[in-house]
C-alpha atoms as a PDB file:
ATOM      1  CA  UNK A   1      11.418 -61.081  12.715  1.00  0.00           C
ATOM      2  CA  UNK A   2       9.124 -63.878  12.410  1.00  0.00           C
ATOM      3  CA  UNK A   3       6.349 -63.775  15.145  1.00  0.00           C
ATOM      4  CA  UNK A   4       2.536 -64.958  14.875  1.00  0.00           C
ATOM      5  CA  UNK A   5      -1.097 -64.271  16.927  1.00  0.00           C
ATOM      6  CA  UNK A   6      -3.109 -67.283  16.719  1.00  0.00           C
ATOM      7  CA  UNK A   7      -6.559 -67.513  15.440  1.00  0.00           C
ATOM      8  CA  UNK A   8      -8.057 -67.264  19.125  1.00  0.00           C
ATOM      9  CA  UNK A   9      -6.272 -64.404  20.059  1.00  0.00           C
ATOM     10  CA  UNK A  10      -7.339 -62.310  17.307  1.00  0.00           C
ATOM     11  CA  UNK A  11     -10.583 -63.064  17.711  1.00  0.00           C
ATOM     12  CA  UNK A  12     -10.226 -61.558  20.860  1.00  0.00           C
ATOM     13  CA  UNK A  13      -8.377 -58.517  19.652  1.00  0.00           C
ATOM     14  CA  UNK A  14     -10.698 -57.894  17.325  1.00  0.00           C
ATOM     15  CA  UNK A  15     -13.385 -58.187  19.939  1.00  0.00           C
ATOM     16  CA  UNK A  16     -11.768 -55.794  22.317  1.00  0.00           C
ATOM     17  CA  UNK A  17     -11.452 -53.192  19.457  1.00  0.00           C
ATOM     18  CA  UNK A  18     -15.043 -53.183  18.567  1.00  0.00           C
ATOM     19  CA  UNK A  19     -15.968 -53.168  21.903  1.00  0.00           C
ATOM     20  CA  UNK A  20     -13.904 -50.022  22.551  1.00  0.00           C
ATOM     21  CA  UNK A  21     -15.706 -48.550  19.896  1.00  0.00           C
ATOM     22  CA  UNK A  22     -18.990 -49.473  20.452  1.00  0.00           C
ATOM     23  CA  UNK A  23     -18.880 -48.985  24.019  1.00  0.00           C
ATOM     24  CA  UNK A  24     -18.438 -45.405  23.354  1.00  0.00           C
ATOM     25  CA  UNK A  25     -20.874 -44.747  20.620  1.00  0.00           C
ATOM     26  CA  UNK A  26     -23.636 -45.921  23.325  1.00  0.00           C
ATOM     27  CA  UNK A  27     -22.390 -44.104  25.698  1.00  0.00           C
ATOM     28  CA  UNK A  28     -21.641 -47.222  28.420  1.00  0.00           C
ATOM     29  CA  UNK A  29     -18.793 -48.998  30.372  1.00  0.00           C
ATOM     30  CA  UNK A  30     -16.926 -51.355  28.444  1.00  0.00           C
ATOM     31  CA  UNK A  31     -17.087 -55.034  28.969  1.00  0.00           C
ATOM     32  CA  UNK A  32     -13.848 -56.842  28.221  1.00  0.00           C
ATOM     33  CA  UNK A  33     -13.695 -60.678  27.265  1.00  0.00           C
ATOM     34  CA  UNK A  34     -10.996 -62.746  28.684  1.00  0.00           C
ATOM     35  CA  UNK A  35      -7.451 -63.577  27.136  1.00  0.00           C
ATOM     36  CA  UNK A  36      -4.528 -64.979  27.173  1.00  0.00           C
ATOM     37  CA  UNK A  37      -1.390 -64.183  28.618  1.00  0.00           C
ATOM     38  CA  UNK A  38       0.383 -64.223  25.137  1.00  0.00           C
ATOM     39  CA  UNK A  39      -1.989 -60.209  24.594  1.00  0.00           C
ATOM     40  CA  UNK A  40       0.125 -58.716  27.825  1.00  0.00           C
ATOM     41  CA  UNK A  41       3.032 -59.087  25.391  1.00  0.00           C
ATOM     42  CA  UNK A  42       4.222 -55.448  24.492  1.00  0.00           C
ATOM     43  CA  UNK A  43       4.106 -54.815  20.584  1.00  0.00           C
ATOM     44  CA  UNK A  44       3.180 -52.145  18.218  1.00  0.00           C
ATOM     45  CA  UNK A  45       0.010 -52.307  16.446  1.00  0.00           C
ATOM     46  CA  UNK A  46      -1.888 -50.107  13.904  1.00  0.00           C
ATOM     47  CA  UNK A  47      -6.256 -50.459  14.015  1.00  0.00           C
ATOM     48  CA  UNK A  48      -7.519 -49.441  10.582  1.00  0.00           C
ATOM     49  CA  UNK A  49     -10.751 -48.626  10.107  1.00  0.00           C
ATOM     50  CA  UNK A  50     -12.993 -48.934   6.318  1.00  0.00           C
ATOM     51  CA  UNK A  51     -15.906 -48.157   5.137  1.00  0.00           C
ATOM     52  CA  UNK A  52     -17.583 -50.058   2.232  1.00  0.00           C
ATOM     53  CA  UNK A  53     -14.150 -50.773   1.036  1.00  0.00           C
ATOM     54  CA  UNK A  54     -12.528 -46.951   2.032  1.00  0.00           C
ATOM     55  CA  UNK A  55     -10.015 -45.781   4.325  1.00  0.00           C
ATOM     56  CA  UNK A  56     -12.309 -44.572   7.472  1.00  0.00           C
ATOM     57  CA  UNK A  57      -9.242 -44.170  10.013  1.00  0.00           C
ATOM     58  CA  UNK A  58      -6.153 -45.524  10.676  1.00  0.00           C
ATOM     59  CA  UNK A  59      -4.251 -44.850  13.583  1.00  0.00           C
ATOM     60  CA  UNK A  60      -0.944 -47.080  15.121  1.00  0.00           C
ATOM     61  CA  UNK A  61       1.616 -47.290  18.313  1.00  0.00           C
ATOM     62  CA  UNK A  62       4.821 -47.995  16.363  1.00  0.00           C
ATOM     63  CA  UNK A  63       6.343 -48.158  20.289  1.00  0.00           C
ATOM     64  CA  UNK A  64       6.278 -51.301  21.807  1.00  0.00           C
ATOM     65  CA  UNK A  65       5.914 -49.958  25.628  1.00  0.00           C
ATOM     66  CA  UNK A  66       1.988 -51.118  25.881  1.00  0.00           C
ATOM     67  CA  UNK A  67       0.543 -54.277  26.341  1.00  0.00           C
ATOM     68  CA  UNK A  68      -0.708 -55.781  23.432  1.00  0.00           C
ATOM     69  CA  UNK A  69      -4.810 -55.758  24.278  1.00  0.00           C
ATOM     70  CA  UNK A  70      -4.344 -51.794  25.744  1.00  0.00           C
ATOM     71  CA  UNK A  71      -2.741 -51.010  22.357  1.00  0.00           C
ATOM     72  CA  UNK A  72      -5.359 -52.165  20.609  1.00  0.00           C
ATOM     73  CA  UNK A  73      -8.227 -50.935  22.333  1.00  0.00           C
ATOM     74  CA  UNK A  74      -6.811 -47.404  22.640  1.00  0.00           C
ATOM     75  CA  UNK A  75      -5.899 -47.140  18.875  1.00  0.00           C
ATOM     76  CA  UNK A  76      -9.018 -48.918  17.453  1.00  0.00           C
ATOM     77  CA  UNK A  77     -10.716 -45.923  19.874  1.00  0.00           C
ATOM     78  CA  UNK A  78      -8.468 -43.358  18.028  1.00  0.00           C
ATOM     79  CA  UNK A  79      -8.762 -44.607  14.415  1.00  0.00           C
ATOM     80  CA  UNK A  80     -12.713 -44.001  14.926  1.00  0.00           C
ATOM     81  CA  UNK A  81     -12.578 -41.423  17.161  1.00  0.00           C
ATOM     82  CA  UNK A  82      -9.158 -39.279  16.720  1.00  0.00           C
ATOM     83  CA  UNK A  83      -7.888 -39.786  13.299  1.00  0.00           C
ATOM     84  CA  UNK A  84      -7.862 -36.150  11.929  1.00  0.00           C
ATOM     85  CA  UNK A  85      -8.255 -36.757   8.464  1.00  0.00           C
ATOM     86  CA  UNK A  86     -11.894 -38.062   8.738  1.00  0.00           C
ATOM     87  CA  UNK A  87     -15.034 -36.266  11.570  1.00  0.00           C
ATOM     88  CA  UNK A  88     -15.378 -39.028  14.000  1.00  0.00           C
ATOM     89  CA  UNK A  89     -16.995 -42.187  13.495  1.00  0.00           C
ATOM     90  CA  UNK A  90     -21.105 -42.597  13.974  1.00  0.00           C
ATOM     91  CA  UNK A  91     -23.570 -45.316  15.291  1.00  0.00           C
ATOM     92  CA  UNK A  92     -25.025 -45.249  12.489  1.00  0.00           C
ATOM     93  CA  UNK A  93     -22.080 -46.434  10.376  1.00  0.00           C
ATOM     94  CA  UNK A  94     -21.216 -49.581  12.864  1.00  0.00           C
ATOM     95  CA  UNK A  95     -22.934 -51.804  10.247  1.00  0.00           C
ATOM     96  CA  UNK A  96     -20.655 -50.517   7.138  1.00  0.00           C
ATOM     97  CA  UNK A  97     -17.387 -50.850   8.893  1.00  0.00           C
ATOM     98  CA  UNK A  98     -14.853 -53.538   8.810  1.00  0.00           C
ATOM     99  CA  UNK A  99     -11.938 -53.071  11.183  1.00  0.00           C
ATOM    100  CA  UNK A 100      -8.287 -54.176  10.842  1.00  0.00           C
ATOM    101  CA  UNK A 101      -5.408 -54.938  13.122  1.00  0.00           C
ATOM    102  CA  UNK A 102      -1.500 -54.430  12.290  1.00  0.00           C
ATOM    103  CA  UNK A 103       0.336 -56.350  14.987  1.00  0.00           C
ATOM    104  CA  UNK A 104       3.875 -55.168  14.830  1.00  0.00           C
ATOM    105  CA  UNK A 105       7.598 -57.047  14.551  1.00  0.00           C
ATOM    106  CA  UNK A 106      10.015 -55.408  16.668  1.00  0.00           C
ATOM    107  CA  UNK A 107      11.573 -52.342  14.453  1.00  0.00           C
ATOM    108  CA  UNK A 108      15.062 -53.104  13.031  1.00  0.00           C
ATOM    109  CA  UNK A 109      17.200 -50.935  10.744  1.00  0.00           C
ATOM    110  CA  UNK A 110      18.106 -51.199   7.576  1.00  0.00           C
ATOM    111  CA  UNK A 111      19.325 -50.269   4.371  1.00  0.00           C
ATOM    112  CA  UNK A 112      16.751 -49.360   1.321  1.00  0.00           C
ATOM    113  CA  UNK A 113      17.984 -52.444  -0.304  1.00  0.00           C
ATOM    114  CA  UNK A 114      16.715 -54.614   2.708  1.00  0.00           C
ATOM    115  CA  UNK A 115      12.768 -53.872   2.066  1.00  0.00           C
ATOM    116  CA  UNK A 116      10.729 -56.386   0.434  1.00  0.00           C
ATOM    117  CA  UNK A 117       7.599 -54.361  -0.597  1.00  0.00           C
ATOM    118  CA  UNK A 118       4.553 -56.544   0.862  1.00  0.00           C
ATOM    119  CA  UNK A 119       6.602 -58.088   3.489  1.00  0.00           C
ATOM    120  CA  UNK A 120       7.716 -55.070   5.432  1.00  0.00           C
ATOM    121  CA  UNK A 121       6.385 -51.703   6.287  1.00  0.00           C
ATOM    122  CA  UNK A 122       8.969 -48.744   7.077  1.00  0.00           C
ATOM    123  CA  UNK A 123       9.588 -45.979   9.388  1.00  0.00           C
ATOM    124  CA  UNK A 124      11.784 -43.327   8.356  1.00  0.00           C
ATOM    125  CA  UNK A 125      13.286 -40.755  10.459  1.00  0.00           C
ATOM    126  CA  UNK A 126      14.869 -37.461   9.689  1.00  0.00           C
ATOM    127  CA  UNK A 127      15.427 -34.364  12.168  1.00  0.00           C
ATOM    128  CA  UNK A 128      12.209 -34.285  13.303  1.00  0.00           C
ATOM    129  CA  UNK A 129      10.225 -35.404  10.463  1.00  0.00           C
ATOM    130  CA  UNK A 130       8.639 -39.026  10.066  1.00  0.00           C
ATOM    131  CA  UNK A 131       6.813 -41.177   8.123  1.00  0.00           C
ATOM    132  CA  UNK A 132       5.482 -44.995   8.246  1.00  0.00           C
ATOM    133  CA  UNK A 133       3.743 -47.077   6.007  1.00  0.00           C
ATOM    134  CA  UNK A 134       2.721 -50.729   6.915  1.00  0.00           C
ATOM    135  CA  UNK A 135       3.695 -53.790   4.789  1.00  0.00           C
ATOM    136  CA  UNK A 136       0.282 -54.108   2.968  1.00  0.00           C
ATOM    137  CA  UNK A 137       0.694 -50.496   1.741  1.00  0.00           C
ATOM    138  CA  UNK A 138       3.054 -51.725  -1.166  1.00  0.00           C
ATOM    139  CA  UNK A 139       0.649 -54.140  -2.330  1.00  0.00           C
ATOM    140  CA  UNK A 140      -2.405 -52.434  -1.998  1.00  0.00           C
ATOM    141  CA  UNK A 141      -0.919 -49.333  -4.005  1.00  0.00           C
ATOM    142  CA  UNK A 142       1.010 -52.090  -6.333  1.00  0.00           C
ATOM    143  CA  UNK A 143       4.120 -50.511  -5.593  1.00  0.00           C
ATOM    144  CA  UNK A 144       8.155 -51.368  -6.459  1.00  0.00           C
ATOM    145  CA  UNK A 145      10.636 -50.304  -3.519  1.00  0.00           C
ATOM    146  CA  UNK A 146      11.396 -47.393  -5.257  1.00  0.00           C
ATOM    147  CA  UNK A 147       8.038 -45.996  -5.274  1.00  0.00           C
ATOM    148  CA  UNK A 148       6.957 -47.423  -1.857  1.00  0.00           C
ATOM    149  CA  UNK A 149      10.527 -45.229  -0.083  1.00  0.00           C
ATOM    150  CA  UNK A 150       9.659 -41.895  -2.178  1.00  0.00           C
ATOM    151  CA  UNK A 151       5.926 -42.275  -1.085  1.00  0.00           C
ATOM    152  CA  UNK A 152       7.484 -42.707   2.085  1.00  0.00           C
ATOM    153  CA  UNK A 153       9.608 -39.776   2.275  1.00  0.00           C
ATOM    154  CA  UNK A 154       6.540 -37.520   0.793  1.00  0.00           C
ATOM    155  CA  UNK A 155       4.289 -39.175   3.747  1.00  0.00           C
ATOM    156  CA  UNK A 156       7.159 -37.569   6.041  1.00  0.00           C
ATOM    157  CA  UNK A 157       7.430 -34.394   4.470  1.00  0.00           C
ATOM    158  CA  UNK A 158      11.008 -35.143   3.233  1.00  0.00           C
ATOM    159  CA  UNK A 159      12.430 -34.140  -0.287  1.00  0.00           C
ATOM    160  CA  UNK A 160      12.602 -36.736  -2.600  1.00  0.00           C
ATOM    161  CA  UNK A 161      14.989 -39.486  -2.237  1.00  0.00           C
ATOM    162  CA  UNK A 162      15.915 -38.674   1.951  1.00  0.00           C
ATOM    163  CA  UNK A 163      15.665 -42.267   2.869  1.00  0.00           C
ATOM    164  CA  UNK A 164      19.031 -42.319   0.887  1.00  0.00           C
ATOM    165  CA  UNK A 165      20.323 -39.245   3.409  1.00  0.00           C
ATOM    166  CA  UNK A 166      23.175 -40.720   5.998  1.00  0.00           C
ATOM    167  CA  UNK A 167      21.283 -38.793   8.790  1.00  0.00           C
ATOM    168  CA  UNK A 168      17.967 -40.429   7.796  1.00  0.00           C
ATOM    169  CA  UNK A 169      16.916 -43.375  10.016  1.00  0.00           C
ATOM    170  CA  UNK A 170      14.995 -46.415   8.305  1.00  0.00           C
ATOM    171  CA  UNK A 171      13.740 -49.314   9.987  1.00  0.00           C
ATOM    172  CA  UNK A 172      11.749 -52.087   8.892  1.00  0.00           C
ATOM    173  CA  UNK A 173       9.316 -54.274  10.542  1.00  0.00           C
ATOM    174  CA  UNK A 174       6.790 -57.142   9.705  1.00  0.00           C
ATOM    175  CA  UNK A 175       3.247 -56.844  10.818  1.00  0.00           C
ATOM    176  CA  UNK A 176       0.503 -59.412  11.455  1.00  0.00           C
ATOM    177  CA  UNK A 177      -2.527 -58.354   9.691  1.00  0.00           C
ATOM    178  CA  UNK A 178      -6.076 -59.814  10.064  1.00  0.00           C
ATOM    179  CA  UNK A 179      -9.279 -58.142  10.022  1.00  0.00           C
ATOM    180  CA  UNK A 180     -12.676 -58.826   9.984  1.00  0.00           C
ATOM    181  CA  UNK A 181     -15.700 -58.770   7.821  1.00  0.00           C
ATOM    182  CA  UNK A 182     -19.182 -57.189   8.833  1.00  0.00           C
ATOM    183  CA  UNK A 183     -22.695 -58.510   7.084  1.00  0.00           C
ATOM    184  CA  UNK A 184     -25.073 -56.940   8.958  1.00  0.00           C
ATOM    185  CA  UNK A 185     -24.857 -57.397  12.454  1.00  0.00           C
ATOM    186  CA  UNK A 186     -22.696 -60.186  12.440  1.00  0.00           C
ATOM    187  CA  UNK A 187     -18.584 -60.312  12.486  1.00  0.00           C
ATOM    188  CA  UNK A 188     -17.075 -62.785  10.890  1.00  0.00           C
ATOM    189  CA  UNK A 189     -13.208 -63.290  10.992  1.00  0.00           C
ATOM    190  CA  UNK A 190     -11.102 -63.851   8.447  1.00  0.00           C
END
């Protein structure tokens, strides 16, 4: 499961999601930098989106049937624009945002035993009902195991405890995460 994007390359995938999102808000063609080969790779990848700190949208491809760079440009364009839990995002709120990118493991399954909260996120299947949480979920809620798989199954709209069910389907991944942070008009990576 263990996989990496160097520090260049997410610069530039964090470059290519503010651009999609910019690029809209004014209402022009984007303009795409250069990258490497390494961001035609197919992967998953989630584009979250806060505000001063909040959740401001957060959508993901958990399929890994998209380049890497076309991933991330059309989900950083649905986290501010399509995520249906928040109106879409403003110009005027370009200075308060700070984006983050989920690059994605290939999925694998597993047994409930096998997740190590903060290490990997989840996706759990069940007729057709589903749920996902990233890795950084766990720690950011300070959740056990426990907690993190009945949040889980809640998320999906599955009775308590289903990730136990023999026709439920868990897999686990490990996700890249790096983001950056906005003063002003500036980015600066972390």
């Amino acid at each position: 499961m263990a996989f990496d994007v160097n520090a260049p390359d997410r610069e530039i995938l964090l470059a290519l999601a503010r651009e999609a999102i910019v690029s809209r808000l004014e209402n022009r063609s984007p303009v795409w930098p250069s990258h490497s080969s390494a961001l035609n790779e197919r992967r998953g990848a989630f584009v979250t989106i806060h505000k001063r700190g909040m959740l401001r949208g957060c959508i993901g491809r958990m399929v890994a049937d998209t380049p890497l760079e076309k991933a991330v440009r059309d989900m950083a364009m649905a986290a501010a624009f399509e995520d249906p839990r928040f109106p879409p995002l403003g110009k005027s709120e370009l200075e308060s945002i700070n984006l983050e990118i989920s690059v994605l493991s290939p999925m694998e399954p597993c047994r409930p035993d096998d997740i190590i909260p903060g290490i990997h996120g989840a996706y759990l299947t069940k007729g057709y009902r589903s749920g996902v949480f990233l890795p950084q979920v766990a720690t950011e809620q300070g959740w056990d195991r426990d907690t993190f798989l009945e949040h889980l199954c809640y998320k999906a709209s599955l009775p308590s405890g289903a990730y136990k069910d023999p026709d439920a389907n868990l897999l686990r991944f490990t996700a890249v995460v790096f983001g950056d942070q906005v003063l002003g008009n500036l980015a600066i990576g972390q």
